[in-house]
C-alpha atoms as a PDB file:
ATOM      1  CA  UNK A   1      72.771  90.103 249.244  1.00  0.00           C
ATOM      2  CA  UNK A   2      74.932  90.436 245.873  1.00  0.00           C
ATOM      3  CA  UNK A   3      78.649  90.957 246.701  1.00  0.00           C
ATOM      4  CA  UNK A   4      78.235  94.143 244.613  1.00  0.00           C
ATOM      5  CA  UNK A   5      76.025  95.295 247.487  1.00  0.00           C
ATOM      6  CA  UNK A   6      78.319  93.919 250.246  1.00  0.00           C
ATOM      7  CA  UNK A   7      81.016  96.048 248.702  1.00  0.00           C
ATOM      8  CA  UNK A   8      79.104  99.318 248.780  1.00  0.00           C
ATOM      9  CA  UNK A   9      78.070  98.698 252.086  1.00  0.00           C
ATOM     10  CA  UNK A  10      81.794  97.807 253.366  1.00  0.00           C
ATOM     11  CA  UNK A  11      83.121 101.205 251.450  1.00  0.00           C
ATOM     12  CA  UNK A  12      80.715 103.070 253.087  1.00  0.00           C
ATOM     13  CA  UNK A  13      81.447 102.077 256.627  1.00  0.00           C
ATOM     14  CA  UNK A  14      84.979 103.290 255.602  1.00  0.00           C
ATOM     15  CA  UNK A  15      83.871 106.213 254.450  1.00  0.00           C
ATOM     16  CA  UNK A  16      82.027 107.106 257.116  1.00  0.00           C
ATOM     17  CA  UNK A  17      84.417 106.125 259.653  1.00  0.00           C
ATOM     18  CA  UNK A  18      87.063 108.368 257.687  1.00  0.00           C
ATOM     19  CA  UNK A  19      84.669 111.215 258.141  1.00  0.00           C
ATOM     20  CA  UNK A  20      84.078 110.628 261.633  1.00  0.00           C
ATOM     21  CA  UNK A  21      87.900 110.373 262.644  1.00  0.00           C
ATOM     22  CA  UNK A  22      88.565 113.450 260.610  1.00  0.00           C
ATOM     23  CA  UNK A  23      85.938 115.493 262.191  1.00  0.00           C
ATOM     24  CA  UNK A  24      86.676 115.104 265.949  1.00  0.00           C
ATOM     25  CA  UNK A  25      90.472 114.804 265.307  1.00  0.00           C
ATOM     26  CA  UNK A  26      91.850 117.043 268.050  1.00  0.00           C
ATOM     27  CA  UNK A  27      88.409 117.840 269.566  1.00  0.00           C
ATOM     28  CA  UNK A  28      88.015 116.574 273.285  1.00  0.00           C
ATOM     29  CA  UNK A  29      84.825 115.521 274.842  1.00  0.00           C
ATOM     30  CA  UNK A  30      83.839 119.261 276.041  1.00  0.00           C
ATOM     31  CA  UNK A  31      84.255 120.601 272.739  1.00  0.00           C
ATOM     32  CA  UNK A  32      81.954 117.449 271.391  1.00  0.00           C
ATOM     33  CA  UNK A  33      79.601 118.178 273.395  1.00  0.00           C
ATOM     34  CA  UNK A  34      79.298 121.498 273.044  1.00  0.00           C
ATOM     35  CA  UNK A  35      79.075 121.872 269.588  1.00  0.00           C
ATOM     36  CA  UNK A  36      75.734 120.956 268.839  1.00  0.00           C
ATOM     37  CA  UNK A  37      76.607 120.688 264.843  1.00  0.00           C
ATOM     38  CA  UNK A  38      79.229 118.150 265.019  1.00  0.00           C
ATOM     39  CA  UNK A  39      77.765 116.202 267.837  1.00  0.00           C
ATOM     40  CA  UNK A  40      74.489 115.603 265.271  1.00  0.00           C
ATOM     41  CA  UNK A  41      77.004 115.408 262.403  1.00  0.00           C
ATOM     42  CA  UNK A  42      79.138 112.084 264.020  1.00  0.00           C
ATOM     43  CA  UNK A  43      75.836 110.479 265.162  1.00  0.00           C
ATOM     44  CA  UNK A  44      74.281 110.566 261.999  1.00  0.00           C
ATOM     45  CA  UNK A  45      77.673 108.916 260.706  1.00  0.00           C
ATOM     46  CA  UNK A  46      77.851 106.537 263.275  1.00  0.00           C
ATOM     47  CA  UNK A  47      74.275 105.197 262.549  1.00  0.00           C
ATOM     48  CA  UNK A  48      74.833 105.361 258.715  1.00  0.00           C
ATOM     49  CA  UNK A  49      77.975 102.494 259.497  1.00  0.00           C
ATOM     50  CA  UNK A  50      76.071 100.793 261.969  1.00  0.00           C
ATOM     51  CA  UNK A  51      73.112 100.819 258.844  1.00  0.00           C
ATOM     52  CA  UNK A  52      75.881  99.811 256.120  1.00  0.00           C
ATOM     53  CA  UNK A  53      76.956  97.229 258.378  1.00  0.00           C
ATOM     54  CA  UNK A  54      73.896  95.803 259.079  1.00  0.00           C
ATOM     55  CA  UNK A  55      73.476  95.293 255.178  1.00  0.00           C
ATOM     56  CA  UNK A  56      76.453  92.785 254.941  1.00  0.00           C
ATOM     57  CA  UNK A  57      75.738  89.629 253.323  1.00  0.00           C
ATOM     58  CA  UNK A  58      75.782  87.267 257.019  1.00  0.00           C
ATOM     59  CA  UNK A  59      78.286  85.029 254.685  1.00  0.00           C
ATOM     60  CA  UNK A  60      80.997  88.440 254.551  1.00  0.00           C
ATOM     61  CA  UNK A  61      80.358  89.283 258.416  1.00  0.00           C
ATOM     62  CA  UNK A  62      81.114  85.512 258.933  1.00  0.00           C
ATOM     63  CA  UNK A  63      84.802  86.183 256.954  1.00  0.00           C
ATOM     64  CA  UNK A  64      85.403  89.117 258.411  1.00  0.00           C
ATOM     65  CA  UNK A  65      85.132  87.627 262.235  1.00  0.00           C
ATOM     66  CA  UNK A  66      87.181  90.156 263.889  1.00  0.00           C
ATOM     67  CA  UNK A  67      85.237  93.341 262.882  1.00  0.00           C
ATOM     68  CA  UNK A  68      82.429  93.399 265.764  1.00  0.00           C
ATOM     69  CA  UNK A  69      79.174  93.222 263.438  1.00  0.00           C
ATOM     70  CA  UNK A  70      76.630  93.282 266.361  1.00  0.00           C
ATOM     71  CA  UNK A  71      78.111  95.882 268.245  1.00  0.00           C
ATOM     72  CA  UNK A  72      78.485  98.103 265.494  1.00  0.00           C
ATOM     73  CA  UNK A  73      74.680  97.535 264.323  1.00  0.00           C
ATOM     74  CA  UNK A  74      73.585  97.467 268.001  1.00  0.00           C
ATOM     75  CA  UNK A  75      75.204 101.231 268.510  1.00  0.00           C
ATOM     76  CA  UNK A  76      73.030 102.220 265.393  1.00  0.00           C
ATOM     77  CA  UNK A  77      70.059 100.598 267.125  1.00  0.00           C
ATOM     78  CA  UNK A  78      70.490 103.041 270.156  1.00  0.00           C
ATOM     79  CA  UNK A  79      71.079 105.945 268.053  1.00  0.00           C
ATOM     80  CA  UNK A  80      68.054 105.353 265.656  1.00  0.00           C
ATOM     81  CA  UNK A  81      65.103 104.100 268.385  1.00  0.00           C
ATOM     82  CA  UNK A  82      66.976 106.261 271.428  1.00  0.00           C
ATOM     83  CA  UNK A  83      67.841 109.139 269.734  1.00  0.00           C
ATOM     84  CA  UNK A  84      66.895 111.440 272.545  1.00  0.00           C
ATOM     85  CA  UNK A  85      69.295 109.403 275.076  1.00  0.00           C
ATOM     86  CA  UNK A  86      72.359 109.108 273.245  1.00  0.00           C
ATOM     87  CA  UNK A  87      74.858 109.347 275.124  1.00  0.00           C
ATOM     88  CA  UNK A  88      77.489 111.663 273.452  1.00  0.00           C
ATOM     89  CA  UNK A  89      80.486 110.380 275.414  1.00  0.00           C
ATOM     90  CA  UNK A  90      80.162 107.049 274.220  1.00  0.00           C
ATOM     91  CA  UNK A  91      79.667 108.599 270.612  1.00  0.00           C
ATOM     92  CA  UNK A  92      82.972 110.402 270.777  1.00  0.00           C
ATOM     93  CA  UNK A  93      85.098 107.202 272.374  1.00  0.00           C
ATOM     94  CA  UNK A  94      83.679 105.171 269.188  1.00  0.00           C
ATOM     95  CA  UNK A  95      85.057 107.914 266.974  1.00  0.00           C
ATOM     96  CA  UNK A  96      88.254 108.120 269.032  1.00  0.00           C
ATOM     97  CA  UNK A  97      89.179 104.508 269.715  1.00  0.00           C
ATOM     98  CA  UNK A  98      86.598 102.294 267.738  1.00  0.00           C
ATOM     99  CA  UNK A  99      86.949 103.551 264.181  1.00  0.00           C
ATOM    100  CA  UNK A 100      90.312 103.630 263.642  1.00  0.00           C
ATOM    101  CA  UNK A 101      91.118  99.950 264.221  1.00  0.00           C
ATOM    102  CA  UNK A 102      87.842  99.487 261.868  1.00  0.00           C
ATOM    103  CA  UNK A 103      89.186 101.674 259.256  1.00  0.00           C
ATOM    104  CA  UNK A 104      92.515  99.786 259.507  1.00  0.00           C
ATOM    105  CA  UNK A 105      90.386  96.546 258.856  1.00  0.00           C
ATOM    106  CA  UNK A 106      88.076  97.567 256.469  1.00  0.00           C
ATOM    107  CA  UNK A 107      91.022  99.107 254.284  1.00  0.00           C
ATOM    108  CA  UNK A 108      92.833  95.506 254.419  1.00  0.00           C
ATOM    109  CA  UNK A 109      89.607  94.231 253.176  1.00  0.00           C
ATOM    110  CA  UNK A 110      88.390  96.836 250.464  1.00  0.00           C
ATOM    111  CA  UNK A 111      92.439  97.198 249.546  1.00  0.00           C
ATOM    112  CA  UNK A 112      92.222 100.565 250.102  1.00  0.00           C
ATOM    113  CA  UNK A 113      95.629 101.901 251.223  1.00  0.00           C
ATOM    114  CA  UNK A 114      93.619 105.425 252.137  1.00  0.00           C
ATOM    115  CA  UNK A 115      95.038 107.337 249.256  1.00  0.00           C
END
């Protein structure tokens, strides 16, 4: 893979992750839950990173040792071949305590002070 390519696909974990966060910001897991349209909305995100991260060059994952690669592709796994047992809970702590550290990292890489 091109670094072009590895760049798109590291700007669109951060994107994605930036949606994610914004969207449940202030929502608790009952309210997740509930809401059928944002519960469908944040696991479609969460597999698109999982898929962007999967596309990053093996070389870039290797630099980048302390973003967790295989769990983040694993998670989109789950979502994509067990989409009818995904378990929402573990959906919503990924948005809540996962993605921001991520987006803190993936900023430092991309340079991308967020504004």
């Amino acid at each position: 893979m091109t670094r072009d390519k590895t760049a798109v696909s590291l700007r669109q974990m951060l994107d994605h992750a930036l949606e994610v966060v914004g969207i449940l910001e202030g929502v608790d897991l009952r309210q997740f839950q509930s809401d059928r349209l944002m519960n469908l909305a944040v696991v479609h995100l969460v597999e698109i990173i999982g898929e962007a991260a999967n596309r990053v060059s093996a070389d870039a994952q290797a630099r980048h040792s302390g973003i967790p690669w295989l769990e983040i592709i694993n998670m989109r796994n789950v979502i994509a071949h067990g989409y009818d047992i995904v378990d929402l809970e573990a959906v919503w702590k990924v948005g809540l305590e996962d993605l921001p550290p991520l987006i803190s990292v993936l900023q430092e890489i991309i340079g991308d002070d967020g504004s």
